[in-house]
Protein backbone atom coordinates (compact mmCIF):
# COMPACT_ATOMS: atom_id res chain seq x y z
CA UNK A 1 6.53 -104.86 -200.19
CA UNK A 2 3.50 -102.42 -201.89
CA UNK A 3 0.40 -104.37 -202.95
CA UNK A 4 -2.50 -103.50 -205.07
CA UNK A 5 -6.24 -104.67 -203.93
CA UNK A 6 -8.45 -105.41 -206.66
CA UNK A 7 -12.19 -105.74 -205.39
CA UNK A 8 -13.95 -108.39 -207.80
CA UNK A 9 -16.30 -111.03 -205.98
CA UNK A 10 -19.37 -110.09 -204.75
CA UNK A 11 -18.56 -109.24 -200.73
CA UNK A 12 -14.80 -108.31 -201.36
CA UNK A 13 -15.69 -104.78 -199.93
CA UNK A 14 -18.13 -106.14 -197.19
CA UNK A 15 -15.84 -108.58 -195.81
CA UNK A 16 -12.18 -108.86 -196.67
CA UNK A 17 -11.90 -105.02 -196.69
CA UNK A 18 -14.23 -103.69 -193.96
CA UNK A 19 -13.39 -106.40 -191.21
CA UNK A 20 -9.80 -107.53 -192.42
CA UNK A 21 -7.65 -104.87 -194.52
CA UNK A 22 -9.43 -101.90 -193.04
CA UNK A 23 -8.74 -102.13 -189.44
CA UNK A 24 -4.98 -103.37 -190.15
CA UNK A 25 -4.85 -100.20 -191.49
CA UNK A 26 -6.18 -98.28 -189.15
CA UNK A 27 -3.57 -99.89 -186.69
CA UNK A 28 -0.66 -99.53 -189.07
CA UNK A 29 -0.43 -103.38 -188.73
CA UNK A 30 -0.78 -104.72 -192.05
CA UNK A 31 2.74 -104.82 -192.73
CA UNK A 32 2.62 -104.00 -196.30
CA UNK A 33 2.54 -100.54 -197.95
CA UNK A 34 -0.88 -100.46 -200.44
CA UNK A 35 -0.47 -98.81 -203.35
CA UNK A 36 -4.19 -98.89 -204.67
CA UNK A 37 -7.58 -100.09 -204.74
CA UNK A 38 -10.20 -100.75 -207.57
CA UNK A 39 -13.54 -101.61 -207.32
CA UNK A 40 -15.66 -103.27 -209.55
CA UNK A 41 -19.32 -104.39 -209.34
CA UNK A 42 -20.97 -103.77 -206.31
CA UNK A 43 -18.19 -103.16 -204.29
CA UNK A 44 -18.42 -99.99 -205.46
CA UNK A 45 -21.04 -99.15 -203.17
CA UNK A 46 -19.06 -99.35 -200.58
CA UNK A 47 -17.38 -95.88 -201.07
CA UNK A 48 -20.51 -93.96 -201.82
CA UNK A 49 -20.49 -90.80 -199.55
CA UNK A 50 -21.72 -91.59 -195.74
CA UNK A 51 -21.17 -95.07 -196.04
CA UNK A 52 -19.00 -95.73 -193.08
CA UNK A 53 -16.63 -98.50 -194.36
CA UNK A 54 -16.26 -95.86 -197.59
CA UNK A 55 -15.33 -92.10 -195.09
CA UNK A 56 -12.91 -94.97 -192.88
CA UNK A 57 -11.25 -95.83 -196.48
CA UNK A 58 -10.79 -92.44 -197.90
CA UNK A 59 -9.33 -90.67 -194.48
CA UNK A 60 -6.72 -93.71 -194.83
CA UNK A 61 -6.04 -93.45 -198.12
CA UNK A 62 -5.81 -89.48 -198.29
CA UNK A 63 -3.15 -89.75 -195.38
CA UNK A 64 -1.16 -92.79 -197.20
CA UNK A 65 -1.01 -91.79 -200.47
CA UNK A 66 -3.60 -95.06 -201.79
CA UNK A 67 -5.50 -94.17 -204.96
CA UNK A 68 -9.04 -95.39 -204.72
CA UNK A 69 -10.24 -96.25 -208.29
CA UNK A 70 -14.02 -97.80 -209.32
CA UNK A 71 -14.52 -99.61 -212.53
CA UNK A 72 -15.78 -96.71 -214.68
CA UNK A 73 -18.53 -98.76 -216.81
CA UNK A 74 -19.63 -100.32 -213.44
CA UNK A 75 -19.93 -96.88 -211.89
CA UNK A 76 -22.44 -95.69 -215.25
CA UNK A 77 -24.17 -98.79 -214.83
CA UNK A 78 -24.87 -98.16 -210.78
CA UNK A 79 -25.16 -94.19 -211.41
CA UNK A 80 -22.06 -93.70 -209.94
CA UNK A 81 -20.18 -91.70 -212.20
CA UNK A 82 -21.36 -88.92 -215.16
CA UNK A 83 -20.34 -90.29 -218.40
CA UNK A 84 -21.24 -92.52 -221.11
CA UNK A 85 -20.56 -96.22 -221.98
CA UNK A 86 -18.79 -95.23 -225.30
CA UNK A 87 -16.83 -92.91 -223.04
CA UNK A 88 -15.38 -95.75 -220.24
CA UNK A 89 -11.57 -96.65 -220.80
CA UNK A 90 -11.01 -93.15 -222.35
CA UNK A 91 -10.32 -91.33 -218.89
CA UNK A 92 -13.39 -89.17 -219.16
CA UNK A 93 -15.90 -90.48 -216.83
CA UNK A 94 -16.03 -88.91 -213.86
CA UNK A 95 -17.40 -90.60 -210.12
CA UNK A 96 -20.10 -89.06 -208.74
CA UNK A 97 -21.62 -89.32 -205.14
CA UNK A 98 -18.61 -91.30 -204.55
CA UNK A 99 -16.42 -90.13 -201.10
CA UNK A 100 -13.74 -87.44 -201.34
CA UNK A 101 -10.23 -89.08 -203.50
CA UNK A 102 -11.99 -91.95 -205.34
CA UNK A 103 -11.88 -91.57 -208.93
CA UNK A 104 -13.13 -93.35 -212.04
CA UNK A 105 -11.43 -95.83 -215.16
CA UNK A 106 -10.28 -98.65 -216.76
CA UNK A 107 -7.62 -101.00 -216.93
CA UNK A 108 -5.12 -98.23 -218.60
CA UNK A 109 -6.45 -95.00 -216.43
CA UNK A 110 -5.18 -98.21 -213.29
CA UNK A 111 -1.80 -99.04 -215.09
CA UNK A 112 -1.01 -95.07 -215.30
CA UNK A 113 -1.97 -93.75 -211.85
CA UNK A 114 -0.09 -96.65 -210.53
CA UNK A 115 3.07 -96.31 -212.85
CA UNK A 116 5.47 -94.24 -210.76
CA UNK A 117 4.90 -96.24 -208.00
CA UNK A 118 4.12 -100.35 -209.66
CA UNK A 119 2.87 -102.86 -207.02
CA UNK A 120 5.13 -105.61 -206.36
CA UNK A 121 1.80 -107.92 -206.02
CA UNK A 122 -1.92 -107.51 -207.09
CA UNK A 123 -4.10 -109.13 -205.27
CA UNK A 124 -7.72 -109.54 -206.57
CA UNK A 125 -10.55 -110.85 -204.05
């Protein structure tokens, strides 16, 4: 089975990810292939550059193929990302500060990264 993670209440990234999801991974024992991660809100911060839980994530992802994504108007808001508010959902804003792999967009930017390779499940927490 291949899952998506969406990151939506407040201490998704602080708890469910850094002391659940994250170590499974780390082990290979969390039995499902991940296809993708998006952040919104301040879960976000959890991938800015030196942030431990965030370098953990992106050596992961980078050797398992998982696209890290942040919600591109919540990265603006948060200065996380160069780019306007007129300019979020169009694929133009870009993360900044952010560590190595994690990109920026909307609901269709999410849909077309993970296209050739849909979820069977999305699971938002």
């Amino acid at each position: 089975m291949t899952v998506a993670y969406i990151f939506k209440t407040s201490i998704a990234s602080t708890f469910q990810l850094a002391t659940m999801i994250l170590p499974q991974l780390e082990t290979n024992s969390h039995k499902v292939k991940v296809a993708g991660m998006f952040f919104f809100d301040d879960n976000i911060f959890c991938l800015q550059k030196n942030n431990p839980v965030g370098e953990r994530l992106a050596k992961i992802a980078k050797d398992n193929n998982i696209l890290l994504m942040v919600c591109d108007q919540c990265a603006v808001r948060r200065e996380l990302a160069e780019g306007t508010f007129e300019q979020c959902g169009s694929g133009d804003v870009k993360a900044k500060g952010l560590v190595d792999g994690v990109t920026a967009g909307c609901f269709p930017q999410l849909y077309e990264a993970l296209g050739a390779s849909p979820p069977d499940q999305v699971i938002t927490l």
